[in-house]
Protein backbone atom coordinates (compact mmCIF):
# COMPACT_ATOMS: atom_id res chain seq x y z
CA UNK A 1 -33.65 52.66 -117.05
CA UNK A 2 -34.60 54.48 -120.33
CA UNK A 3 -32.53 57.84 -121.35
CA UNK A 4 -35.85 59.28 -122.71
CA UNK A 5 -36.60 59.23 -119.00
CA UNK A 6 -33.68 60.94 -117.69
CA UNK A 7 -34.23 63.55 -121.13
CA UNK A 8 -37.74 63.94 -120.01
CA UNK A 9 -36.63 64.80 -116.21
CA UNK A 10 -34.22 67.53 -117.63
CA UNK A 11 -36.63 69.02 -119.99
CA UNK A 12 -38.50 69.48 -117.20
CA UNK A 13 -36.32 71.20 -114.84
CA UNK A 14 -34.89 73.28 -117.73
CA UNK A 15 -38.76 74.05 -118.16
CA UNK A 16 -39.34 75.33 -114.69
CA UNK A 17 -36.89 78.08 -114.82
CA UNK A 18 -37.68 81.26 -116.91
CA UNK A 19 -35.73 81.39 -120.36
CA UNK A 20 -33.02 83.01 -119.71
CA UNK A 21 -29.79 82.97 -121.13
CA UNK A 22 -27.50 84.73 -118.72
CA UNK A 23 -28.68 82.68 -116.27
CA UNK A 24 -26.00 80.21 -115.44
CA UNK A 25 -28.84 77.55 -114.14
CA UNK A 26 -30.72 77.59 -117.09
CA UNK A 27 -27.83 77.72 -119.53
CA UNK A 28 -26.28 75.01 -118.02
CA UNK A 29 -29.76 72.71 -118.20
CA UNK A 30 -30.19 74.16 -121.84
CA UNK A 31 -27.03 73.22 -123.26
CA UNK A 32 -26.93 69.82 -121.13
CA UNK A 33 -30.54 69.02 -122.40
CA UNK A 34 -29.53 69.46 -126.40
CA UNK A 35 -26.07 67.59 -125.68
CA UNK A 36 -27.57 64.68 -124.46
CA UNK A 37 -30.47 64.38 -126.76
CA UNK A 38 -27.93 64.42 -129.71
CA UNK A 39 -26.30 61.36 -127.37
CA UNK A 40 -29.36 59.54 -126.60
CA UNK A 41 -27.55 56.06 -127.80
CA UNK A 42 -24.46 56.81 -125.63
CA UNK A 43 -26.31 57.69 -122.85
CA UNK A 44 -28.68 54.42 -122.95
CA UNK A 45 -25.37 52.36 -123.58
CA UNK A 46 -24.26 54.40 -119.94
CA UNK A 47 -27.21 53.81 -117.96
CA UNK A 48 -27.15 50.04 -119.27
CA UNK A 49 -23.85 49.41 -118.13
CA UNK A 50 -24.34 51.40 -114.59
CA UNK A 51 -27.89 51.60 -113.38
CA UNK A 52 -28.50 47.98 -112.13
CA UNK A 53 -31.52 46.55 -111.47
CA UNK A 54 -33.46 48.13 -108.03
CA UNK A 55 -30.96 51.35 -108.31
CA UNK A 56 -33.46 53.00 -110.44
CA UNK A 57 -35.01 56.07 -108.14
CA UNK A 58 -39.02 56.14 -107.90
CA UNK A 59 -40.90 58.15 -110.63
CA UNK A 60 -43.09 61.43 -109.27
């Protein structure tokens, strides 16, 4: 599985809630998204060491 797929997914949830920062559901997406895309080698070294082949959910 590729992180920029994971990154993708969570840009898009953050992007289906209205910008709003005292909104703990889109401050916790917001701050999650920019964490992990300043961590996209850890995370790929993650989902390379736990995701094994066929666990890998279906894409939309």
């Amino acid at each position: 599985m590729k992180a920029e797929k994971l990154l993708a997914e969570l840009n898009r949830l953050r992007g289906d809630l209205e910008k709003d920062p005292k909104d703990l559901e889109w401050f916790t997406l917001h701050h999650v998204f920019c964490f992990v895309s300043y961590r996209m080698a850890e995370l790929q070294k993650y989902l390379d060491e736990s995701v094994k082949p066929g666990d890998e959910p279906e894409s939309r």
